[in-house]
PDB file of N, CA and C in Angstrom:
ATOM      1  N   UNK A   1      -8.709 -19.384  28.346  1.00  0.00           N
ATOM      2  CA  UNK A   1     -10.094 -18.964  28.246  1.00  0.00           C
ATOM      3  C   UNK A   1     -10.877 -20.062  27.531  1.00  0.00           C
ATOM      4  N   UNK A   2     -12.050 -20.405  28.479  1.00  0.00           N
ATOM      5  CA  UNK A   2     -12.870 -21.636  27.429  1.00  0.00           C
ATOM      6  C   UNK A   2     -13.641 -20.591  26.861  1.00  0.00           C
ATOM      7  N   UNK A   3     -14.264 -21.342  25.604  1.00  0.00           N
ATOM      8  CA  UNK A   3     -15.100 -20.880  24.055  1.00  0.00           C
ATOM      9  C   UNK A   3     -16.336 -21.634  24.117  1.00  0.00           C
ATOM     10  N   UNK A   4     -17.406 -21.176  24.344  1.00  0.00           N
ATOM     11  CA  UNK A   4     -18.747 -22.462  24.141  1.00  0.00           C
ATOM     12  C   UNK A   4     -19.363 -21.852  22.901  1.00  0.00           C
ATOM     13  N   UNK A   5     -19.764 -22.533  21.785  1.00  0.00           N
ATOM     14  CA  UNK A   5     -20.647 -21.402  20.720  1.00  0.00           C
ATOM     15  C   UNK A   5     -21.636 -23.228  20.829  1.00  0.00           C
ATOM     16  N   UNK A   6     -22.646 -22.534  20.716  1.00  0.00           N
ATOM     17  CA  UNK A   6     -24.095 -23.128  20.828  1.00  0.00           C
ATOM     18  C   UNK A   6     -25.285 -22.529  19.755  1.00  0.00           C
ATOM     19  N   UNK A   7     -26.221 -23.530  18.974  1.00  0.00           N
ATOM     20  CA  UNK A   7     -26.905 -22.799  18.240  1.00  0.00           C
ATOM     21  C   UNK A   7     -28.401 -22.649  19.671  1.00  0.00           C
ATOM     22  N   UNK A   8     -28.825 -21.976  19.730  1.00  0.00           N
ATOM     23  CA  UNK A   8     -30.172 -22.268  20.170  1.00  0.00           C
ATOM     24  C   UNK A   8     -31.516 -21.864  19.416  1.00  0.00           C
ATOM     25  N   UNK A   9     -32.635 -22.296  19.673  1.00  0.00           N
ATOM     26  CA  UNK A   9     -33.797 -21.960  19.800  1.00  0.00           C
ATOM     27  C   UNK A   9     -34.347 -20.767  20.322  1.00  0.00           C
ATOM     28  N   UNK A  10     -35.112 -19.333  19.494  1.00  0.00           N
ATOM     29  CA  UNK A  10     -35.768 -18.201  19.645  1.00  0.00           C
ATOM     30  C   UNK A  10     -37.285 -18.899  20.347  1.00  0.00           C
ATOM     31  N   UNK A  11     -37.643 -18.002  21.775  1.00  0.00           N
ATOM     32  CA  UNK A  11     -38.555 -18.624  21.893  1.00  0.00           C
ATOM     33  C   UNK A  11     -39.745 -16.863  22.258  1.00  0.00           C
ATOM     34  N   UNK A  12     -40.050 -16.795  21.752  1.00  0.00           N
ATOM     35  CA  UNK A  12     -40.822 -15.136  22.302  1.00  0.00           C
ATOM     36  C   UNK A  12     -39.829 -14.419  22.897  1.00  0.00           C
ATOM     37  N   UNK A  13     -38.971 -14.259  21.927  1.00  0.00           N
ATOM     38  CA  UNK A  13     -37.900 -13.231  21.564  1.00  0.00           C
ATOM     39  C   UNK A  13     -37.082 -13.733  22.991  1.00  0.00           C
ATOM     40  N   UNK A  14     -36.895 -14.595  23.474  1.00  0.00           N
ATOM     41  CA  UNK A  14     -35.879 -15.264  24.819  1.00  0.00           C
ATOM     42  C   UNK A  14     -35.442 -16.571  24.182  1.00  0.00           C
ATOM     43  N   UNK A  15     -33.716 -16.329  24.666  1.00  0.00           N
ATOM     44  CA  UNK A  15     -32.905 -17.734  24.652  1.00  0.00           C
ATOM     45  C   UNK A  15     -32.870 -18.309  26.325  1.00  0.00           C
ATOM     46  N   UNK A  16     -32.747 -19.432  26.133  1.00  0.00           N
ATOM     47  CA  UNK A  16     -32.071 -19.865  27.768  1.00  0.00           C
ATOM     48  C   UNK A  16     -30.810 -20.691  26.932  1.00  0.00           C
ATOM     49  N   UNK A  17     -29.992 -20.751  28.122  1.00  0.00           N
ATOM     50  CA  UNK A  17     -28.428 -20.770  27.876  1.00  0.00           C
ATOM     51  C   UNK A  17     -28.120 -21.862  29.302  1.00  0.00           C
ATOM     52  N   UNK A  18     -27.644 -22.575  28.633  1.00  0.00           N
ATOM     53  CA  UNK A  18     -27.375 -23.763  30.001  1.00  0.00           C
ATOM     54  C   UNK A  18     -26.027 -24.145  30.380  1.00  0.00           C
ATOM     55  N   UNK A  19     -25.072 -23.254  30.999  1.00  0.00           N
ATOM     56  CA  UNK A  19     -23.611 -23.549  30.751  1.00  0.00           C
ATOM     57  C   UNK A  19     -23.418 -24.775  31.544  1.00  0.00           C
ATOM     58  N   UNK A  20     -22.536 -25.614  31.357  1.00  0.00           N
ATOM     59  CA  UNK A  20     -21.815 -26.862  31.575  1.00  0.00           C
ATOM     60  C   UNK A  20     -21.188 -26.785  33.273  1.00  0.00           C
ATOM     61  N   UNK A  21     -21.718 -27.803  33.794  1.00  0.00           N
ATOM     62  CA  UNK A  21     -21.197 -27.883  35.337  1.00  0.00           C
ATOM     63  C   UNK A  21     -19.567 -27.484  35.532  1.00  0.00           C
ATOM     64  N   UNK A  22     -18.783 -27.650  35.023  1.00  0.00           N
ATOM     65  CA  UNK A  22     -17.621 -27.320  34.819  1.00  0.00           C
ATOM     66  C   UNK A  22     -16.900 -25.910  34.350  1.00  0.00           C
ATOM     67  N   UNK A  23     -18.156 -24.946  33.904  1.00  0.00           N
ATOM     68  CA  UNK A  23     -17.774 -23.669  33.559  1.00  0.00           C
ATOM     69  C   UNK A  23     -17.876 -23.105  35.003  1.00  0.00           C
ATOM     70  N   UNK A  24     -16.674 -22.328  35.812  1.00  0.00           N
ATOM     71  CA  UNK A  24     -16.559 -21.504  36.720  1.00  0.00           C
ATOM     72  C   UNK A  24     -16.754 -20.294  36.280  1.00  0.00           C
ATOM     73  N   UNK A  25     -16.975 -19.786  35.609  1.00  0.00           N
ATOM     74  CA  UNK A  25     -16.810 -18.319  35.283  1.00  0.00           C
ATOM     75  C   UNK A  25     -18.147 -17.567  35.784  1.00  0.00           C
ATOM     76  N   UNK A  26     -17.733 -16.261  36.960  1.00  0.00           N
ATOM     77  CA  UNK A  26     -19.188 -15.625  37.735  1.00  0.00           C
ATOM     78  C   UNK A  26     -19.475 -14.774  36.492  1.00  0.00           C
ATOM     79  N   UNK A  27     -18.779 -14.000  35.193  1.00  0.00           N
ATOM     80  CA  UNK A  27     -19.254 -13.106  34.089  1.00  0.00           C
ATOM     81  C   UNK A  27     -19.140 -13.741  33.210  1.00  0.00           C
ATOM     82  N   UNK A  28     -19.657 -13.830  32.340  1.00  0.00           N
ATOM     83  CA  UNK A  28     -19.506 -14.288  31.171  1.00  0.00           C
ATOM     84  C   UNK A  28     -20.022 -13.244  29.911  1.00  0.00           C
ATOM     85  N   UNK A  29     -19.183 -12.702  28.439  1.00  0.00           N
ATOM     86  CA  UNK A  29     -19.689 -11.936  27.201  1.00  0.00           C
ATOM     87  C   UNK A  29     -20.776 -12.758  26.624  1.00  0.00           C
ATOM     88  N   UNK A  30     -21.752 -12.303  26.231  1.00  0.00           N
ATOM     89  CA  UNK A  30     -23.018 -12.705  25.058  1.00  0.00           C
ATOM     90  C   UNK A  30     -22.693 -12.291  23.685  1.00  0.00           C
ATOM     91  N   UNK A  31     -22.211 -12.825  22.785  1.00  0.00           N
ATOM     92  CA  UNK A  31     -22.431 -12.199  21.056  1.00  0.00           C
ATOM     93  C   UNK A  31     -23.591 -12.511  20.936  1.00  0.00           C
ATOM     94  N   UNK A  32     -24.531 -12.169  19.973  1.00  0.00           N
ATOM     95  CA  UNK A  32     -25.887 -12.799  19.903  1.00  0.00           C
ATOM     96  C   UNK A  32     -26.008 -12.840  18.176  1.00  0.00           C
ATOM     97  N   UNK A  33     -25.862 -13.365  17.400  1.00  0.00           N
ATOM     98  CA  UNK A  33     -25.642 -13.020  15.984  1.00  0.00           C
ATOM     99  C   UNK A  33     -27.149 -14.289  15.443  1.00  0.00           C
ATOM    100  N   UNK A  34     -27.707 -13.864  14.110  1.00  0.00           N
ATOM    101  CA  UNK A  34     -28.314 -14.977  13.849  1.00  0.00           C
ATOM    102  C   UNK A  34     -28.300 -16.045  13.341  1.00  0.00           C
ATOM    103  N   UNK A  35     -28.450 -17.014  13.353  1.00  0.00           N
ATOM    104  CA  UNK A  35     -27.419 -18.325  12.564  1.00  0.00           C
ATOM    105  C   UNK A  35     -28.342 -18.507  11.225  1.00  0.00           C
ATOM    106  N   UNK A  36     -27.344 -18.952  10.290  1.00  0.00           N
ATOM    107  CA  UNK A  36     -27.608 -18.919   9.141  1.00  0.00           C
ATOM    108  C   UNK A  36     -27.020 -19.980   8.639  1.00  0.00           C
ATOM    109  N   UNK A  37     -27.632 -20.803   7.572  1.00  0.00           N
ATOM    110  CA  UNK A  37     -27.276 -21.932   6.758  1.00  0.00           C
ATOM    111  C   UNK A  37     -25.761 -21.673   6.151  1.00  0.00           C
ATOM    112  N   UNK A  38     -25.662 -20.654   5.553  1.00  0.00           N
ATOM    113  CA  UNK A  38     -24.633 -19.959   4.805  1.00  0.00           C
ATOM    114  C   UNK A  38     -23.107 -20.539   5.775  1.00  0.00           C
ATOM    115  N   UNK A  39     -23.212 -20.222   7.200  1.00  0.00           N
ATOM    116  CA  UNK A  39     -22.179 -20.794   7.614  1.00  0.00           C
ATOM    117  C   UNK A  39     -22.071 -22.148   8.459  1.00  0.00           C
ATOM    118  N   UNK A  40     -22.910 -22.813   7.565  1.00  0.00           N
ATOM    119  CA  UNK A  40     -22.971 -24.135   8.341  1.00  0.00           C
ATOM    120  C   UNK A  40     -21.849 -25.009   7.106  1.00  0.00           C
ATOM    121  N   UNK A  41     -21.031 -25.738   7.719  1.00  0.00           N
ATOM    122  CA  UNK A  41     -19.667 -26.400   7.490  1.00  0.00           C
ATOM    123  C   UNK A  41     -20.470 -28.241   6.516  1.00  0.00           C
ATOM    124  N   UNK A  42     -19.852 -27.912   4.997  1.00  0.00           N
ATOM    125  CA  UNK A  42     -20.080 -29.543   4.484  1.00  0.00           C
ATOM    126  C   UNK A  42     -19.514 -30.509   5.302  1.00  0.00           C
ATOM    127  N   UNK A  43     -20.235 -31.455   5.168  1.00  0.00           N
ATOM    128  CA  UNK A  43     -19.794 -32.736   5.543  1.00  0.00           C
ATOM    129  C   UNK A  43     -18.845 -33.581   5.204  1.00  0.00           C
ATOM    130  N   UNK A  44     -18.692 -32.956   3.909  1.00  0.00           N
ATOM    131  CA  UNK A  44     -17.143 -33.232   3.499  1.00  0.00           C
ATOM    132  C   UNK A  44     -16.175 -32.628   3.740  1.00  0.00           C
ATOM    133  N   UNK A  45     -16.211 -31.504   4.752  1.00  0.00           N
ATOM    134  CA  UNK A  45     -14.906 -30.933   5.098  1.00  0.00           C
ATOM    135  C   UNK A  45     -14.789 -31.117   6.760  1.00  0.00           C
ATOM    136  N   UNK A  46     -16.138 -32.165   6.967  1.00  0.00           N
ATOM    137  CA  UNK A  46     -16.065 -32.212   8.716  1.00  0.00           C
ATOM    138  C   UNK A  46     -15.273 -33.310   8.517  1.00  0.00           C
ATOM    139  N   UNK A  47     -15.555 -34.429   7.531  1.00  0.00           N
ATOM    140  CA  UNK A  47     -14.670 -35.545   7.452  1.00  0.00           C
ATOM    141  C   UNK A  47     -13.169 -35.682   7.559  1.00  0.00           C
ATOM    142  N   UNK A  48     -13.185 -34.914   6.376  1.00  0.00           N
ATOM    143  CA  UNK A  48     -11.990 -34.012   6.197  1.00  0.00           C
ATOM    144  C   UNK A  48     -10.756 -33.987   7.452  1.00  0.00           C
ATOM    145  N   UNK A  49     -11.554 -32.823   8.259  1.00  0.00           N
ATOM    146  CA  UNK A  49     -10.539 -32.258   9.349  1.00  0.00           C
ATOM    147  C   UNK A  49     -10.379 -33.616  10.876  1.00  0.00           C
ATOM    148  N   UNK A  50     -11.290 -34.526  10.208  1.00  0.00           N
ATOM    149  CA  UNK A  50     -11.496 -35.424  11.318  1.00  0.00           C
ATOM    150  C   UNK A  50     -10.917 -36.957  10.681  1.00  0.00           C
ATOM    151  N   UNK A  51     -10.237 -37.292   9.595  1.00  0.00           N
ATOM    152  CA  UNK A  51      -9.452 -37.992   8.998  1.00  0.00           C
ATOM    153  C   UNK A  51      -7.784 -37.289   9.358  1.00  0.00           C
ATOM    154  N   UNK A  52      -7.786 -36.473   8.881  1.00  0.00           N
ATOM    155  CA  UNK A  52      -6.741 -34.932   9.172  1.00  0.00           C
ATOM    156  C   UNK A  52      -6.052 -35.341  10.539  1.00  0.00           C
ATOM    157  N   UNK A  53      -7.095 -35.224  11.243  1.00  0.00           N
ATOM    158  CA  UNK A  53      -6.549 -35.143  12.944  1.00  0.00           C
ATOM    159  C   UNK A  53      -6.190 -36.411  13.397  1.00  0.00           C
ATOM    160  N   UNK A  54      -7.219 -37.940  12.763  1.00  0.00           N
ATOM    161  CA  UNK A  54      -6.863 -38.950  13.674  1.00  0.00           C
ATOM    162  C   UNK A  54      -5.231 -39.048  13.026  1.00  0.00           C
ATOM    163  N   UNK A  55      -4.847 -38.767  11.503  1.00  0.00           N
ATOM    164  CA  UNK A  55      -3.662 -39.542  11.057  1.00  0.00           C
ATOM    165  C   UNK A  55      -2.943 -38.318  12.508  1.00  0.00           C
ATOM    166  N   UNK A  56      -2.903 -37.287  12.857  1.00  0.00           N
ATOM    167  CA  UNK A  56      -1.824 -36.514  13.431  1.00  0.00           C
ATOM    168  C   UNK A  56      -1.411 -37.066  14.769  1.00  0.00           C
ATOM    169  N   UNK A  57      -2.580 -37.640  15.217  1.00  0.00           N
ATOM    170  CA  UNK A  57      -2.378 -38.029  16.303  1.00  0.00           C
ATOM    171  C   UNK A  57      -1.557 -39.265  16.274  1.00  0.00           C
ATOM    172  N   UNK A  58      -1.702 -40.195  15.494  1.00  0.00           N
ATOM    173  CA  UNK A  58      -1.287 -41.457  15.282  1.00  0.00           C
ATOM    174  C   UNK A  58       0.338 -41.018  14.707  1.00  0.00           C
ATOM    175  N   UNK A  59       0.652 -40.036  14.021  1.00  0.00           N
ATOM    176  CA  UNK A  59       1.927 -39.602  13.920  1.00  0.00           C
ATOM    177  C   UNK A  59       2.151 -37.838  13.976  1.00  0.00           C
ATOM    178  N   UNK A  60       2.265 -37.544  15.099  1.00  0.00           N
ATOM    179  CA  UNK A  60       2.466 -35.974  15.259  1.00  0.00           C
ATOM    180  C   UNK A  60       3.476 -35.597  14.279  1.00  0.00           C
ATOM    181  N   UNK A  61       4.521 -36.341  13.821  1.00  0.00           N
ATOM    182  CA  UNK A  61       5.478 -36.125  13.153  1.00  0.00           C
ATOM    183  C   UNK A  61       5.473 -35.025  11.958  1.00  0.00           C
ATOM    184  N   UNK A  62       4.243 -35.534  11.367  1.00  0.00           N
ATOM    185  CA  UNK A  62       3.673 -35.254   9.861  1.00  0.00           C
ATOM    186  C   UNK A  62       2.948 -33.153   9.920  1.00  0.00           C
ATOM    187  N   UNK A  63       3.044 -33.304  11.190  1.00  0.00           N
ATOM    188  CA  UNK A  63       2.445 -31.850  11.534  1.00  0.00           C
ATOM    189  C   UNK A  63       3.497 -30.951  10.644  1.00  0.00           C
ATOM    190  N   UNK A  64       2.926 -29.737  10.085  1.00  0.00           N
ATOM    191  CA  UNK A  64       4.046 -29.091   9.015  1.00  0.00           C
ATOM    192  C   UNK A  64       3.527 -27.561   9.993  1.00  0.00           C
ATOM    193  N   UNK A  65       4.696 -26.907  10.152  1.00  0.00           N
ATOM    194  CA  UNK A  65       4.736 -25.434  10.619  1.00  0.00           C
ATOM    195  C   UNK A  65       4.057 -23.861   9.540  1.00  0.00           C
ATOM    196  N   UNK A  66       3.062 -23.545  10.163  1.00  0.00           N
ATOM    197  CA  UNK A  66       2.371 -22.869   9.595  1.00  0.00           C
ATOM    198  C   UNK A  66       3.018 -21.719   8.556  1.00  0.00           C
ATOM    199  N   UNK A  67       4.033 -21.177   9.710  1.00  0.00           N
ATOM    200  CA  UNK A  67       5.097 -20.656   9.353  1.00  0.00           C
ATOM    201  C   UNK A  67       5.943 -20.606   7.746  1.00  0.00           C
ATOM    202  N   UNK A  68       6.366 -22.125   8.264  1.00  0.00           N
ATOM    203  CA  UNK A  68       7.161 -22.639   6.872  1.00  0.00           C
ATOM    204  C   UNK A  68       6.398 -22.719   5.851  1.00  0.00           C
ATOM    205  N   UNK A  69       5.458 -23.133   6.145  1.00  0.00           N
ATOM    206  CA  UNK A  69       4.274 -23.618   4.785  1.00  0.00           C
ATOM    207  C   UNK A  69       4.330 -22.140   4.025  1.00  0.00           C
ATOM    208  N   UNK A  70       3.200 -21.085   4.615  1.00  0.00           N
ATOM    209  CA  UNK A  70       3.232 -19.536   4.236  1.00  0.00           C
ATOM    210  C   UNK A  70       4.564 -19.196   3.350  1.00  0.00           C
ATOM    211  N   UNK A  71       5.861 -19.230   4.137  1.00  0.00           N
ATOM    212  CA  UNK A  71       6.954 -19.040   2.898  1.00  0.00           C
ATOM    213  C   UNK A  71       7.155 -19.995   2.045  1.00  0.00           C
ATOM    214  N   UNK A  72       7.221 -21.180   1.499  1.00  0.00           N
ATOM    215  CA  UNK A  72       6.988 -21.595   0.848  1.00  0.00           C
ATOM    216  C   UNK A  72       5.897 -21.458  -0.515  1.00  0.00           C
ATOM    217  N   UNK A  73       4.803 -21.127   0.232  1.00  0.00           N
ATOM    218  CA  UNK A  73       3.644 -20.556  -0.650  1.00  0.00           C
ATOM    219  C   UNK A  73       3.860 -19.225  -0.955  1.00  0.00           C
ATOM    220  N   UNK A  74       4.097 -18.202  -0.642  1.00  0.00           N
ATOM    221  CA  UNK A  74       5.467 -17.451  -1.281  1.00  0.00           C
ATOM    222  C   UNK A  74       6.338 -17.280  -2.361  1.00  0.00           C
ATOM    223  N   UNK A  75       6.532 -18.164  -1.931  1.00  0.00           N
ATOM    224  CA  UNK A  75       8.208 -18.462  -2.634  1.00  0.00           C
ATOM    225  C   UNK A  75       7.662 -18.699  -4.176  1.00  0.00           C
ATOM    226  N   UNK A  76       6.493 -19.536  -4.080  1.00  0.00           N
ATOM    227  CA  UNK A  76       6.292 -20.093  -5.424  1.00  0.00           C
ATOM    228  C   UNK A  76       5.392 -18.631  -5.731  1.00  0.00           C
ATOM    229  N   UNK A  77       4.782 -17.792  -5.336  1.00  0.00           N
ATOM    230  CA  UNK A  77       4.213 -17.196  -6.495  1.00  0.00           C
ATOM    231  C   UNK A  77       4.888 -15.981  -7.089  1.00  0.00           C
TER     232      UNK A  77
END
């Protein structure tokens, strides 16, 4: 299942919605929620997950199992 989340523009109470030449889908669900500063992501944690990812790629190795981690974190408290 593809995921598109998009902020848009309220315009006299109408959005337009422009899906991507590549979306096949004849139905598609609407959430409609209002966007808010509150969940807009620092810039230090976009860095973050995007330092994060290039080292993983460059060594998948280093990837740790979500799994294991959780018991571990566990274990210690």
């Amino acid at each position: 299942m593809e995921t598109i989340r998009k902020t848009v523009k309220v315009n006299n109470h109408k959005i337009n919605i422009t899906l991507p030449d590549d979306f096949n889908a004849d139905e598609v669900d609407v959430i409609i929620t209002p966007s808010s500063a509150e969940y807009s992501i620092p810039q230090w944690q976009i860095d973050e997950v995007r330092e994060r990812t290039i080292a993983y790629f460059k060594n998948q190795e280093i990837a740790l199992d979500f799994d294991e981690v959780m018991k571990e974190i566990e274990d210690e408290l």
